[in-house]
Protein backbone atom coordinates (compact mmCIF):
# COMPACT_ATOMS: atom_id res chain seq x y z
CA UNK A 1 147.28 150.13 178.64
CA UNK A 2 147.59 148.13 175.28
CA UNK A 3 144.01 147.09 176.02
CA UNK A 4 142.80 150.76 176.28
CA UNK A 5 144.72 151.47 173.06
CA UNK A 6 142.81 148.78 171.29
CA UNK A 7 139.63 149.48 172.68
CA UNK A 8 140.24 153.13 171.25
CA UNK A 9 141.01 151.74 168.39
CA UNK A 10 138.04 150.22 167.56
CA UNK A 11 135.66 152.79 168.52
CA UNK A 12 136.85 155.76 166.74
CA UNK A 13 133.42 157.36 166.47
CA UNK A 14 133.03 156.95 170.48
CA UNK A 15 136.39 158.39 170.82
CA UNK A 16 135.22 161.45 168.37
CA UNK A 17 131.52 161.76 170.27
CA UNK A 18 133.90 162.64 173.76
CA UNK A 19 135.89 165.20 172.30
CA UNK A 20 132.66 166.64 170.72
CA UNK A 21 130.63 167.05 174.10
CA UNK A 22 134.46 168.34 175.47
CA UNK A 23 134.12 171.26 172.91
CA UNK A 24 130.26 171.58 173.41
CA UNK A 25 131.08 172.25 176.91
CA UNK A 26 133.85 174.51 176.38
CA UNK A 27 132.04 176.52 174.24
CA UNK A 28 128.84 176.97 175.71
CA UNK A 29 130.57 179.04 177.92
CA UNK A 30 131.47 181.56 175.17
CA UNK A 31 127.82 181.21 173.52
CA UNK A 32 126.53 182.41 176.89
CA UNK A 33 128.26 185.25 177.08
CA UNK A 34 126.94 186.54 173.61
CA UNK A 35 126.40 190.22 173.28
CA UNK A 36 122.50 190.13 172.86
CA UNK A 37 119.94 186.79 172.39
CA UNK A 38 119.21 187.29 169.12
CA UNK A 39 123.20 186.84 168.55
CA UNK A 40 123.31 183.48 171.06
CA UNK A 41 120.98 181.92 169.11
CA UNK A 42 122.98 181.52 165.45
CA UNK A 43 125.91 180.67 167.59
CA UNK A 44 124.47 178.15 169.85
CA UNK A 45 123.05 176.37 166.56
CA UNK A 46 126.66 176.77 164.90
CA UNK A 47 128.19 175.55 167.90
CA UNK A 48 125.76 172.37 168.30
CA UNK A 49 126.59 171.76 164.31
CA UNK A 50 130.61 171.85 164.96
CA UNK A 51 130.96 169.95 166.99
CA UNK A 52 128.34 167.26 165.66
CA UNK A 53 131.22 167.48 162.75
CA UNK A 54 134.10 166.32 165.32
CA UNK A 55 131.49 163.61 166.39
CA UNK A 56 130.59 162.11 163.14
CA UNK A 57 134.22 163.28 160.86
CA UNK A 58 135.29 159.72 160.60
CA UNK A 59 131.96 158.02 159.89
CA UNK A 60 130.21 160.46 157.08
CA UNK A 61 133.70 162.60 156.73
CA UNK A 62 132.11 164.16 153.23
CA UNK A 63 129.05 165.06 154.66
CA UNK A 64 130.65 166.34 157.75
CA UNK A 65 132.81 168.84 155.08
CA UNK A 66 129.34 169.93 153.22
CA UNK A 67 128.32 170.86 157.21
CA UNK A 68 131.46 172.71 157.89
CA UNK A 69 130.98 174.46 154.97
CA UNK A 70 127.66 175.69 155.30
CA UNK A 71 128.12 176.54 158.87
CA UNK A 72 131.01 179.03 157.41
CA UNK A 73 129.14 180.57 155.21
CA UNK A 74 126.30 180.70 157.98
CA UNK A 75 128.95 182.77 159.60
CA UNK A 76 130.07 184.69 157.31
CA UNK A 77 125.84 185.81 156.36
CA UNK A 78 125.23 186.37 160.23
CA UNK A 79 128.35 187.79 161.64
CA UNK A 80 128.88 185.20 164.07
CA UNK A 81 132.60 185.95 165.08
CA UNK A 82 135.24 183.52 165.82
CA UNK A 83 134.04 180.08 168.16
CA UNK A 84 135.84 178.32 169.72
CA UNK A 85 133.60 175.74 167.85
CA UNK A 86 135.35 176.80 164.86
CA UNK A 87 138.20 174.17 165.84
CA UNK A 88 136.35 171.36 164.38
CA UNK A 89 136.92 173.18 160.64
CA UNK A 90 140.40 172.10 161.29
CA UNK A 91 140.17 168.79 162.15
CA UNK A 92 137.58 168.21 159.42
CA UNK A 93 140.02 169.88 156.85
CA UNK A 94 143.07 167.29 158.43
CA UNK A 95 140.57 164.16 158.61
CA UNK A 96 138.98 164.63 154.66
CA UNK A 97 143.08 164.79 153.45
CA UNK A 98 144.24 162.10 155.63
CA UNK A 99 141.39 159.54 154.95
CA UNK A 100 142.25 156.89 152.13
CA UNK A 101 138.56 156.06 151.53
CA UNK A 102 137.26 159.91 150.89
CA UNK A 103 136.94 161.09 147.29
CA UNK A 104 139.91 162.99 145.81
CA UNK A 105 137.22 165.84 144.93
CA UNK A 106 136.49 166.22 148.85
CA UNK A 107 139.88 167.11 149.57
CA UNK A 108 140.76 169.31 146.99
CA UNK A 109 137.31 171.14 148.18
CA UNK A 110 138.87 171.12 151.93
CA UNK A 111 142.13 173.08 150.79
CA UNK A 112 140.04 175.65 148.73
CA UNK A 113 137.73 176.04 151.63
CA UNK A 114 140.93 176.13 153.63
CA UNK A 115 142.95 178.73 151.25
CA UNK A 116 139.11 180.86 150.31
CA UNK A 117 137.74 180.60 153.81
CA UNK A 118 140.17 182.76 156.25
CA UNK A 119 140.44 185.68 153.62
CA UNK A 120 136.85 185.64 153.11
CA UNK A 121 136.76 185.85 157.00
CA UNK A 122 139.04 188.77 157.66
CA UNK A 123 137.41 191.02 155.36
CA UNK A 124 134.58 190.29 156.54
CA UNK A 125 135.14 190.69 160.40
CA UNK A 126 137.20 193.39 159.92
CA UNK A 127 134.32 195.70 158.32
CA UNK A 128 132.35 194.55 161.29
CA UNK A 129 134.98 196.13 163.06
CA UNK A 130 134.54 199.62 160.91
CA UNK A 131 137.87 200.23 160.11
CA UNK A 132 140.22 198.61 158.43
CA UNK A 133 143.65 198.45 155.73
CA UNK A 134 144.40 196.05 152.86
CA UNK A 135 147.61 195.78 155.26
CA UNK A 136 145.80 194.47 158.48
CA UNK A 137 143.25 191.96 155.95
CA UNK A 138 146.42 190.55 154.54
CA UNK A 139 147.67 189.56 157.72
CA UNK A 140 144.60 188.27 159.11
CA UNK A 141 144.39 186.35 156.00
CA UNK A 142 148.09 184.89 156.74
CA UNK A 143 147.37 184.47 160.34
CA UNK A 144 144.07 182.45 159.63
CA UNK A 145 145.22 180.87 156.44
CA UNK A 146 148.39 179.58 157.48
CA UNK A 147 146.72 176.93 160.31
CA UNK A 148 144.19 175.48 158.26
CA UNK A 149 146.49 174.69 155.00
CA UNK A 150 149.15 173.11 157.61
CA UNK A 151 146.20 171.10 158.95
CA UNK A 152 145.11 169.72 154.91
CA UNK A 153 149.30 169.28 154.31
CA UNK A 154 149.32 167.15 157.79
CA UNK A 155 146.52 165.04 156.71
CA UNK A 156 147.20 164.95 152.70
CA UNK A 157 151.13 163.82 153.77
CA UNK A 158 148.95 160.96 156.80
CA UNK A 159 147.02 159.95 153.48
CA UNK A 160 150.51 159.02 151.20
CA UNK A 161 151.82 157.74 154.08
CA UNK A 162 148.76 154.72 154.49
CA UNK A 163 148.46 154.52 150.75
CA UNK A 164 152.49 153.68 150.65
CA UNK A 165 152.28 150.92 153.99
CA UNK A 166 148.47 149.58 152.42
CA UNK A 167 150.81 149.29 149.09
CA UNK A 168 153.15 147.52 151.05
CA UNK A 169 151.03 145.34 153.41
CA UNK A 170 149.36 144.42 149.68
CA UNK A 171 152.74 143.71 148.16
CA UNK A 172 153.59 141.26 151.32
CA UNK A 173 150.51 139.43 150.69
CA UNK A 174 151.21 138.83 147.06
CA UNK A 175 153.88 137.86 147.54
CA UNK A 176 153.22 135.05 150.76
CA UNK A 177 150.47 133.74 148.46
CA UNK A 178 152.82 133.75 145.37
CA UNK A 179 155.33 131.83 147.63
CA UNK A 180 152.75 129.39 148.66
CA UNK A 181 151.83 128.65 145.58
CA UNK A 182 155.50 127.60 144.76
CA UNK A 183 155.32 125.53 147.18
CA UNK A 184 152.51 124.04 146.55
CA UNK A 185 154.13 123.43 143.15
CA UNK A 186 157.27 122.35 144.40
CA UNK A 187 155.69 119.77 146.12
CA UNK A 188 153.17 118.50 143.31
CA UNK A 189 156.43 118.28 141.44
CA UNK A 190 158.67 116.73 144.40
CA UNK A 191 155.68 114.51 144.01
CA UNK A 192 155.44 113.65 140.55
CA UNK A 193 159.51 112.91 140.83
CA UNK A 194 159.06 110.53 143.58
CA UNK A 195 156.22 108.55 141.56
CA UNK A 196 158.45 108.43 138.75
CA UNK A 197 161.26 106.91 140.37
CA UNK A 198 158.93 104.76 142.30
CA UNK A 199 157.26 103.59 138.86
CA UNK A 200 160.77 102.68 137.29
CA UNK A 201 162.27 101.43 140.55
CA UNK A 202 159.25 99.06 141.08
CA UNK A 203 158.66 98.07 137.60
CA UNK A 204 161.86 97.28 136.47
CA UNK A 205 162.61 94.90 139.28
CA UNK A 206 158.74 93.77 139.79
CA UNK A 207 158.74 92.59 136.15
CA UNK A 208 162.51 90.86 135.92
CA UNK A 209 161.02 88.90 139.25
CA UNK A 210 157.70 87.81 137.48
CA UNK A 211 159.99 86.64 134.81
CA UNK A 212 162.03 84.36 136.55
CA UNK A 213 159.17 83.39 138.83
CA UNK A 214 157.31 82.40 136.18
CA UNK A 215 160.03 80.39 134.56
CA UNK A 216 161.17 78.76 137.51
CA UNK A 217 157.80 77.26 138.14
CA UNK A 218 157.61 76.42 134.44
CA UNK A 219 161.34 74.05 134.88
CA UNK A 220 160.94 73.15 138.75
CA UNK A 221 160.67 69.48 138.37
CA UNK A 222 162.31 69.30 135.14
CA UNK A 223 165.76 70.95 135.98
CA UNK A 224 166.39 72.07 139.11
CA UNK A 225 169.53 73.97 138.84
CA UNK A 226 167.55 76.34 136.41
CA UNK A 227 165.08 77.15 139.01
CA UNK A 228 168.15 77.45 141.52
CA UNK A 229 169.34 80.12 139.33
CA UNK A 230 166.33 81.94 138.75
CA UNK A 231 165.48 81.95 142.49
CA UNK A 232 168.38 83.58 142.94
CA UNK A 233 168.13 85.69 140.69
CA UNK A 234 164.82 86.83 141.96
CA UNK A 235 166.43 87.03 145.49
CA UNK A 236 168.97 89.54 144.06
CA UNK A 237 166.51 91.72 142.27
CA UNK A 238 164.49 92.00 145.46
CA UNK A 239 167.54 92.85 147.68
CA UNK A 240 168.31 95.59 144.59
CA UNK A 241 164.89 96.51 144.50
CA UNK A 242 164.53 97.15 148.50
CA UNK A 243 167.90 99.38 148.21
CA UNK A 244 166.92 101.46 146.17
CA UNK A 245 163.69 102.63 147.66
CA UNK A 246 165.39 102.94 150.95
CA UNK A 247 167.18 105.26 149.25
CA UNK A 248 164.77 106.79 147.45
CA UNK A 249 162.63 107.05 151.06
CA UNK A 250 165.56 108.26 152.95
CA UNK A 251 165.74 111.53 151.38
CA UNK A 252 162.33 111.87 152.70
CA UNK A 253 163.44 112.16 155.91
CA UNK A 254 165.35 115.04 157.34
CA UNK A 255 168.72 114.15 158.98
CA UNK A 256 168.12 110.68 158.70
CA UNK A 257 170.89 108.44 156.69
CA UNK A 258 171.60 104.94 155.30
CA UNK A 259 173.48 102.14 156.73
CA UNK A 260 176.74 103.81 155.24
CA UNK A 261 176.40 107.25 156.14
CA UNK A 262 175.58 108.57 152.87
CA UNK A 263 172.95 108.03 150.24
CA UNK A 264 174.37 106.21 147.41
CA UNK A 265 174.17 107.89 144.06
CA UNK A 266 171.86 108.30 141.68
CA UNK A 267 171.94 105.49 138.87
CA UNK A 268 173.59 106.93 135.52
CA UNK A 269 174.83 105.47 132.27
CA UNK A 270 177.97 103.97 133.90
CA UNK A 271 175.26 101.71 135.47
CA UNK A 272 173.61 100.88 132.00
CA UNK A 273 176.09 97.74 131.51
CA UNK A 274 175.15 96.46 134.90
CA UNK A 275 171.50 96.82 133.86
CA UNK A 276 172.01 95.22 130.90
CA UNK A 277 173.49 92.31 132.26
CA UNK A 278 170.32 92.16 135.07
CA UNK A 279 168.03 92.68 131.70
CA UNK A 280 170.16 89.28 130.13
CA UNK A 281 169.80 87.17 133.23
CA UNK A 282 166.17 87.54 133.63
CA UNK A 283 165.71 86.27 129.41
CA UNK A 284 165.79 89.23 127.43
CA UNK A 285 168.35 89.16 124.93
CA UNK A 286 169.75 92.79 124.43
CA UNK A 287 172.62 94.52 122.09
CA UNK A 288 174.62 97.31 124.01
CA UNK A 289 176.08 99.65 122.01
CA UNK A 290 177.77 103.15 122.37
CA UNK A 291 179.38 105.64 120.24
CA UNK A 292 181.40 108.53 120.14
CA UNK A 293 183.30 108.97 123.34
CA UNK A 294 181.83 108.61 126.23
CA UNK A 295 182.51 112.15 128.92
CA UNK A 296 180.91 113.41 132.14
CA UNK A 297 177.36 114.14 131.86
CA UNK A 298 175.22 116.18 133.79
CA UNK A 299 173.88 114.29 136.78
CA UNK A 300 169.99 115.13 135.85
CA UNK A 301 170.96 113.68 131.89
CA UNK A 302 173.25 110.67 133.27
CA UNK A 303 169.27 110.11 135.53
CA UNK A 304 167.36 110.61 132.83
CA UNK A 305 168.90 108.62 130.06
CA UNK A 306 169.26 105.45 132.47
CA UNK A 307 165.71 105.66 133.30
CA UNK A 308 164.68 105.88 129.73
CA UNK A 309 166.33 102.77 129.13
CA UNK A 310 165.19 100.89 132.19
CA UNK A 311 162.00 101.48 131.29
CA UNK A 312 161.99 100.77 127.65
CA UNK A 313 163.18 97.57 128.41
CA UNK A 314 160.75 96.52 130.96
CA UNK A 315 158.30 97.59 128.45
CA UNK A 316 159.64 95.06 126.20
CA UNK A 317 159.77 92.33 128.50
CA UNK A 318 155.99 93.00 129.41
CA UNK A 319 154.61 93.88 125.88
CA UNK A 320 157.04 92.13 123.90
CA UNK A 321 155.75 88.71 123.94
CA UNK A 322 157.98 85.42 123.72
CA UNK A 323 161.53 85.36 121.71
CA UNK A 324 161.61 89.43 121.48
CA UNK A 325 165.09 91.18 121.32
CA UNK A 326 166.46 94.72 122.33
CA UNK A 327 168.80 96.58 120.97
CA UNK A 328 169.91 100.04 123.21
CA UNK A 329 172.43 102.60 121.42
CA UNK A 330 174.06 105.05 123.40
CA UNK A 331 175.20 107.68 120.70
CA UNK A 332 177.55 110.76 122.03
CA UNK A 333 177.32 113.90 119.94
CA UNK A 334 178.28 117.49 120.29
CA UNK A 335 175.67 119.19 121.72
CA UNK A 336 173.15 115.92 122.74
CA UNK A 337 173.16 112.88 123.89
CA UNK A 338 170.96 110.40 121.65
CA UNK A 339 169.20 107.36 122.85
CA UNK A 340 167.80 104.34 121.21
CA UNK A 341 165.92 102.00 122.15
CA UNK A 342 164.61 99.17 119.86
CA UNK A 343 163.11 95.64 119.98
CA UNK A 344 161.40 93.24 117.27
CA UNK A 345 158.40 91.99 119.22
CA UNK A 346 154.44 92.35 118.90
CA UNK A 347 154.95 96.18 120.13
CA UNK A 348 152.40 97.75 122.42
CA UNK A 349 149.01 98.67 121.86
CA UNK A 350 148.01 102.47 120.46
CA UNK A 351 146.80 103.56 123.93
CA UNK A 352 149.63 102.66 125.91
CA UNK A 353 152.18 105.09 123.83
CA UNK A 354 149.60 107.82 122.39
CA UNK A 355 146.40 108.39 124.89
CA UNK A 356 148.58 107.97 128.34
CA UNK A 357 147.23 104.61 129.04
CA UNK A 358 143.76 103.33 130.86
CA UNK A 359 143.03 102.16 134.14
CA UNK A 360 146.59 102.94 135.20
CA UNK A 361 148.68 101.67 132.33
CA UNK A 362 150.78 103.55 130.00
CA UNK A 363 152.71 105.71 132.96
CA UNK A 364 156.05 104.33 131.66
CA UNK A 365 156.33 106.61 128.79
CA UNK A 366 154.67 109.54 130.44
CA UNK A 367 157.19 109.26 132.90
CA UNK A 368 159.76 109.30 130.03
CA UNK A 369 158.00 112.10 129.04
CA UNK A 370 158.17 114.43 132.02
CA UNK A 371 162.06 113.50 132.29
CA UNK A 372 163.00 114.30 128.96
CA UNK A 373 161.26 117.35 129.00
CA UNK A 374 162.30 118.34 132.55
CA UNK A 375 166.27 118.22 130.48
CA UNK A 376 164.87 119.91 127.72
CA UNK A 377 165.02 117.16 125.46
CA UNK A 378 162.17 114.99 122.76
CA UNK A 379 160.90 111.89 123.27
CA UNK A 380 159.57 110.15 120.13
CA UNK A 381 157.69 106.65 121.09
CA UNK A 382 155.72 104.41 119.02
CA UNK A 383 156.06 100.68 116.65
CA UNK A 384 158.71 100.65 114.22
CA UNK A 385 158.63 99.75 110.95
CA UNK A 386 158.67 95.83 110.37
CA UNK A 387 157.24 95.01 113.76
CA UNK A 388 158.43 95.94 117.44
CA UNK A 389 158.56 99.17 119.48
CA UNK A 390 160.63 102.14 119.03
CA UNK A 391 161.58 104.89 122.03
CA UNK A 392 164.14 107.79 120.69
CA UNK A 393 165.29 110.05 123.14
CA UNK A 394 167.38 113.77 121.97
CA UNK A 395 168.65 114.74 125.50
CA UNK A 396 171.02 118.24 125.61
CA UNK A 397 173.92 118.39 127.24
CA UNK A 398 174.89 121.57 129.05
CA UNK A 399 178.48 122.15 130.31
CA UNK A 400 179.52 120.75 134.06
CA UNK A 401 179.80 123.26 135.96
């Protein structure tokens, strides 16, 4: 059955054509019985044009109107009486109202045709008739009248009611692709957040390794408890560095956990002395400082302002050159948190902290960047006066909720 409903469907003007020859049939018979031949004749072409307007209303629905309306004035000029034809002015009245695609001008021409027409036909068959009272034209006019506006209203009220569920099919459209889009963006910016903790994670621990690589094979033969030390130390940076990107992976992965159950947390400036003493063992002398008093942060500013620093400083280990110092002030105020991070060593060159970088450097500070400014905060990088680099962070604090 749902097949023959979708065949239907989708052959509307076959549908049409078999109700046409229905009422060609049917009213044949009347056509026949015509008073004289020279009647039959208007009639049978009448008839033969009706019912070509059931056949074709949905494909050329204006034209189809035009028809209908000549036919009834055809009528009206010949004194063809009432067909039974003359049901196809209804359903060309309903289909102009009811379809979306047919001019506005088309269906206000339907209702006058459909308000005009049946007076205009009971005076007129009623002098055929040879008597007749304003009385018995008015209700012929009601009778006649009455059918064909309640056909337009039925179609007009089928028209609103596609407009409204097209509106709404449009509206649900809009808004799928609106919701794809955010997620399209929510992932470009899931994205972006991984690469950024990827970049620091890596970096940070990548560069203190290199370090003490570097110097261990500069002191192997000479003192071996040095190289001891900085072996180990590169062995504890590597275990560090492997935990956190398990844990930064793991929350790739729905359901799954770590060893412990949980993910740890996210590093925050309660960490920063612990990083500071990594940043010492691996040869980079740095000065700690905080002021003001130190209160519970928001966890995306305690993020933010630990990554700052963790990558300012690995920035000065790798741009810095030999015998640079750091100096990191943590400064509490009111309404911001203030970071800054200094060091007295060659600086960086003008590409790395003003054009982005080239051939994949300088994705440190845009990183710093895109966190700052993901808190609603300023970043202000560049060399300092005297010699060395300069990175000032303004990051807002916003109550705990």
């Amino acid at each position: 059955m749902q097949r023959l409903y979708d065949f239907l469907r989708r052959h509307p003007t076959g549908v049409d054509t078999f109700w046409a020859v229905l009422l060609l049939g049917f009213s044949s018979l009347t056509v026949l019985g015509g008073p004289t031949r020279g009647a039959q004749i208007p009639m049978a072409i009448f008839t033969v044009g009706l019912c070509l307007v059931v056949a074709l209303r949905r494909k050329i629905p204006v034209k189809m109107l035009l028809l209908t309306a000549a036919i009834g004035v055809g009528q009206l000029i010949f004194g063809v009486p009432f067909l039974p034809a003359d049901f196809a002015m209804f359903v060309i009245a309903y289909t102009v109202a009811s379809a979306p695609a047919v001019p506005r001008w088309a269906s206000r021409c339907a209702l006058t045709g459909a308000l005009l027409g049946p007076a205009l036909s009971a005076v007129r068959f009623n002098q055929m008739l040879g008597s007749h009272t304003i009385k018995q034209d008015l209700l012929a006019t009601a009778l006649l009248t009455v059918p064909f506006v309640l056909a337009w209203v039925l179609g007009d009220s089928m028209r609103t009611r596609r407009a409204y569920w097209a509106q709404l099919e449009e509206k649900a459209a809009r808004l799928e692709k609106e919701r794809e889009a955010q997620s399209r963006i929510a992932v470009a910016a899931e994205r972006a957040r991984i690469a950024r903790e990827l970049h620091d994670v890596v970096a940070h621990n990548v560069s203190v390794m290199v370090v003490q690589a570097d110097g261990a094979a500069y002191v192997l033969d000479a003192a071996p408890e040095q190289t001891r030390q900085a072996l180990e130390t590169i062995s504890g940076t590597g275990r560090q560095a492997l935990s956190e990107m398990r844990r930064l992976l793991g929350v790739l992965r729905t359901g799954e956990k770590s060893e412990g159950g949980e993910y740890g947390p996210q590093p925050g400036v309660d960490q920063l002395s612990d990083l500071m003493e990594q940043v010492r063992g691996a040869g980079l002398p740095v000065d700690f400082q905080v002021e003001g008093e130190p209160r519970e942060l928001p966890s995306s500013v305690e993020l933010t302002a630990y990554r700052i620093v963790q990558e300012a400083l690995t920035n000065t280990r790798k741009h810095g050159g030999p015998a640079v110092g750091a100096t990191v002030r943590l400064s509490y105020q009111d309404d911001d948190l203030d970071l800054l991070i200094e060091d007295d060593g060659r600086g960086a060159q003008r590409e790395l902290y003003e054009e982005g970088g080239e051939d994949g450097l300088g994705h440190g500070l845009i990183g710093m960047r895109e966190r700052v400014g993901m808190v609603g905060g300023t970043l202000a990088a560049g060399p300092r006066p005297g010699g060395g680099f300069r990175v000032s962070a303004v990051l807002p604090l916003k109550p705990v909720r």
